[in-house]
Protein backbone atom coordinates (compact mmCIF):
# COMPACT_ATOMS: atom_id res chain seq x y z
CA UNK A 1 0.00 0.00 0.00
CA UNK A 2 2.69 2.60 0.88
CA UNK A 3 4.78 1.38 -2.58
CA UNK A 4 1.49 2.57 -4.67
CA UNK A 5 1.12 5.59 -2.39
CA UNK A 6 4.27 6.75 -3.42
CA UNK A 7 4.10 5.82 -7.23
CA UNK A 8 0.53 8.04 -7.12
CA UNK A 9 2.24 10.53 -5.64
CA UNK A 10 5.50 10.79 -7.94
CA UNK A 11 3.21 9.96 -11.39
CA UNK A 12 1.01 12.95 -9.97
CA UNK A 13 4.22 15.20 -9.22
CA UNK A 14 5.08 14.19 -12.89
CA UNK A 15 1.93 14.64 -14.48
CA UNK A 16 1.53 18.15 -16.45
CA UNK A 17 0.44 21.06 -15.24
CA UNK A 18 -2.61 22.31 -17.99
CA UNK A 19 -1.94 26.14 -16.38
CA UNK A 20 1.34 26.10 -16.83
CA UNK A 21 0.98 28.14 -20.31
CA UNK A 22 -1.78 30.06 -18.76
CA UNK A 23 -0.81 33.96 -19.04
CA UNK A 24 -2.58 35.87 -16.21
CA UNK A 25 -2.77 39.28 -15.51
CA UNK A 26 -4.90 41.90 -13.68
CA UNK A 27 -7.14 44.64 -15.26
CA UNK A 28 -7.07 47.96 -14.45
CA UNK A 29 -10.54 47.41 -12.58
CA UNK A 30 -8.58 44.87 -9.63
CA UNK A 31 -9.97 41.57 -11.64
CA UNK A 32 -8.17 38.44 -12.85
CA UNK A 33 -8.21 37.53 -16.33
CA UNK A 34 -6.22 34.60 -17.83
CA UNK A 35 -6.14 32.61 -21.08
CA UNK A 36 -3.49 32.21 -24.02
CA UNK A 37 -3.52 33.37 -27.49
CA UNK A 38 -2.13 30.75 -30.18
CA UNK A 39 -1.11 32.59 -33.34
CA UNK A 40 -1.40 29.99 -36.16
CA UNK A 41 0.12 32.05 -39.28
CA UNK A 42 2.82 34.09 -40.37
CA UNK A 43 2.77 38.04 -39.03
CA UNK A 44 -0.08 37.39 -36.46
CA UNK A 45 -2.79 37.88 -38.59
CA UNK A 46 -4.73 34.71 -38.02
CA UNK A 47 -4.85 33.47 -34.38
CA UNK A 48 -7.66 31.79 -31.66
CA UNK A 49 -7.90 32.33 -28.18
CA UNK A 50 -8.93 31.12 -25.13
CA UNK A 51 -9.86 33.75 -21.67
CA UNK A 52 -11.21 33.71 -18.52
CA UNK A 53 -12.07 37.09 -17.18
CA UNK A 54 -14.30 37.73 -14.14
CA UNK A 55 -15.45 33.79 -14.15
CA UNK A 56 -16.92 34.50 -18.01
CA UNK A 57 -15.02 32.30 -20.52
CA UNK A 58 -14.75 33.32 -24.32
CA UNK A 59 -13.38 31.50 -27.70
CA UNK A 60 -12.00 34.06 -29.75
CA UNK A 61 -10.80 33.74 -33.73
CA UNK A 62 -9.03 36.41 -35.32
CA UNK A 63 -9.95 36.23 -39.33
CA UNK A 64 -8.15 38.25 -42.26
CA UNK A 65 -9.11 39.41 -45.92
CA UNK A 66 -7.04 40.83 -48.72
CA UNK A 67 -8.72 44.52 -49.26
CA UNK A 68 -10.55 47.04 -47.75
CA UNK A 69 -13.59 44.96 -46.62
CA UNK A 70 -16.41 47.16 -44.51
CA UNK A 71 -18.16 44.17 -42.97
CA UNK A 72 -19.27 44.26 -39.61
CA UNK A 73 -20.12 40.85 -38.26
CA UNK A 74 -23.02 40.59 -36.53
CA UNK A 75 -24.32 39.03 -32.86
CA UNK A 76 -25.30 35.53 -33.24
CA UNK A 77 -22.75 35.42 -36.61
CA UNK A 78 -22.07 31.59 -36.23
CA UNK A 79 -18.71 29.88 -36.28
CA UNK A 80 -17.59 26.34 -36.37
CA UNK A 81 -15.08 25.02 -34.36
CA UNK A 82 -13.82 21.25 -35.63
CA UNK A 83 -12.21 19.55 -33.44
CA UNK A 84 -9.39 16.23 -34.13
CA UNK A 85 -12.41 13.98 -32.89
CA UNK A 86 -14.78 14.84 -35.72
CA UNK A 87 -16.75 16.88 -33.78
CA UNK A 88 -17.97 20.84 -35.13
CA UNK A 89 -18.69 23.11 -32.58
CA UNK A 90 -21.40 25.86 -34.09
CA UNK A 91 -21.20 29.02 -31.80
CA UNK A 92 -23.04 32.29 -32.33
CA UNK A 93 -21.06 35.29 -31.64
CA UNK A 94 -21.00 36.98 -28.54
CA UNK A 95 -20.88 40.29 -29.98
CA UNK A 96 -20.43 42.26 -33.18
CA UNK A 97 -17.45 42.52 -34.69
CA UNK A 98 -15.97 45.16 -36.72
CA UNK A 99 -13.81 45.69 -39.14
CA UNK A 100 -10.17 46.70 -38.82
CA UNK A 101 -8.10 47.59 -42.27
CA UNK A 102 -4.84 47.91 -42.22
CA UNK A 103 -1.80 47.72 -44.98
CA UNK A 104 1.74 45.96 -45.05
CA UNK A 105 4.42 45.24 -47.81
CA UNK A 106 1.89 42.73 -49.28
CA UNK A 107 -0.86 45.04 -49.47
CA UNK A 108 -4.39 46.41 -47.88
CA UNK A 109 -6.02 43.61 -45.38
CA UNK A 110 -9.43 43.95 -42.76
CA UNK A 111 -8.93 41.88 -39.97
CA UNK A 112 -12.21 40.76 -37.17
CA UNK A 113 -11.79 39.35 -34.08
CA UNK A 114 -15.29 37.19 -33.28
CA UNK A 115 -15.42 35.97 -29.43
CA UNK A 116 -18.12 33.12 -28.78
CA UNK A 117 -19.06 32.44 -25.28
CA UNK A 118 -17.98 29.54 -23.82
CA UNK A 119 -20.18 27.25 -21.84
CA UNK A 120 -19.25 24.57 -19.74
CA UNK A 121 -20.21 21.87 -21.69
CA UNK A 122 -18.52 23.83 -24.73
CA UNK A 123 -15.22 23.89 -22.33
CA UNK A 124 -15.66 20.70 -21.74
CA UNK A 125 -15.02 19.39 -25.19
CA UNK A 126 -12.60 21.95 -25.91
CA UNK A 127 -10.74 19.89 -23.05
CA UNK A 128 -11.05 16.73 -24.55
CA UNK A 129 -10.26 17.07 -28.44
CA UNK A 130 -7.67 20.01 -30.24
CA UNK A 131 -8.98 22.25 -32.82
CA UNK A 132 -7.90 21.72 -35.69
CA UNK A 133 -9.60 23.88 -37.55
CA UNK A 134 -12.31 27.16 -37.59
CA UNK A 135 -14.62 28.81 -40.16
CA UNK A 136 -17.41 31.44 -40.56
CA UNK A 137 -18.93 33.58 -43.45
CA UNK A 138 -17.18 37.00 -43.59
CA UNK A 139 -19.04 38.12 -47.05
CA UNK A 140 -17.60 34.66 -48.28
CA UNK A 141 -16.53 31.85 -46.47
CA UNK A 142 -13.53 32.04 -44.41
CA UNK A 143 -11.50 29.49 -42.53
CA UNK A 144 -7.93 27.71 -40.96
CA UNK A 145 -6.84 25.17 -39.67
CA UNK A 146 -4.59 24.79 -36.61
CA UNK A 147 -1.38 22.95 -36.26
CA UNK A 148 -1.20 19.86 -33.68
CA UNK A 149 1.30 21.43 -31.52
CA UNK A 150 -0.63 25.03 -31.34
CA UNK A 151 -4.13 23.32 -31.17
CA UNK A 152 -2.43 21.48 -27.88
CA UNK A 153 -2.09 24.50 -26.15
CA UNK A 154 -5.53 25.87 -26.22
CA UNK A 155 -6.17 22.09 -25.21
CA UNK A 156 -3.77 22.63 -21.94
CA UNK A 157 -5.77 25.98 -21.16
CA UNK A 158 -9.47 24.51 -21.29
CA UNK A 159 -7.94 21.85 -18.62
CA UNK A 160 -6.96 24.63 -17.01
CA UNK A 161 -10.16 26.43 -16.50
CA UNK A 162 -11.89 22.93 -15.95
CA UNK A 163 -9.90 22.14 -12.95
CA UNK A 164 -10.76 25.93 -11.66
């Protein structure tokens, strides 16, 4: 009994930690808001998201156009989430989203930033399976997919707000 005592207790000290690349910070108004941002192209302009703020939870994709597009996207806009088990999330925004142009070397973009709220259930199978890819209709289709390694990550922080 002690000898599996002590191999719990060293597999547990082994096991890893789901918050360990949690970023948390306070906000200027004394609360605590975590999460982690996974940037899944080149230059930042495609990314997810995963935050806790004030015990409210929030999926976040960043999309990006070539051009000056004025869309704004609608409340209740929905998204799909797909997930490595087969699985497709459909979430309806959170809020509206509006446009953001801006210009580098390779030209004029508009870039949105659509937050869905998280449920628990929703957190739940964000736990359980990585994204591996997201979608939603910006005045045509848009979507990407996520990388194993990147997907993981967001994994790690869903465990994290599961386990509190």
């Amino acid at each position: 009994m002690v000898l599996l005592l002590a191999a719990s207790m060293t597999s547990q000290a082994h096991a890893k930690d789901p918050c360990k690349s949690v970023v948390t910070h306070e906000t200027a108004f004394g609360e605590t808001a975590r999460g982690r941002v996974v940037y899944v192209g080149i230059g930042r302009y495609l990314a997810i998201s995963l935050t806790e703020e004030d015990g409210a939870r929030e999926f976040r994709v960043m999309y990006v156009r070539r051009g000056d597009v004025d869309v704004v996207v609608p409340v209740g806009a929905e998204g799909d989430i797909r997930l490595a088990d087969g699985t497709t999330l459909t979430l309806p925004s959170s809020e509206a989203a509006s446009p953001v142009t801006n210009a580098n070397d390779a030209g004029v973009f508009t870039q949105w930033q659509i937050p869905y709220v998280v449920d628990a259930s929703t957190l739940a199978k964000l736990a359980a399976s990585p994204v591996i890819a997201v979608r939603t209709e910006i005045g045509e289709p848009l979507s990407f997919e996520i990388k194993d390694k990147k997907s993981k990550r967001l994994m790690d922080v869903a465990r994290c707000f599961q386990a509190g």
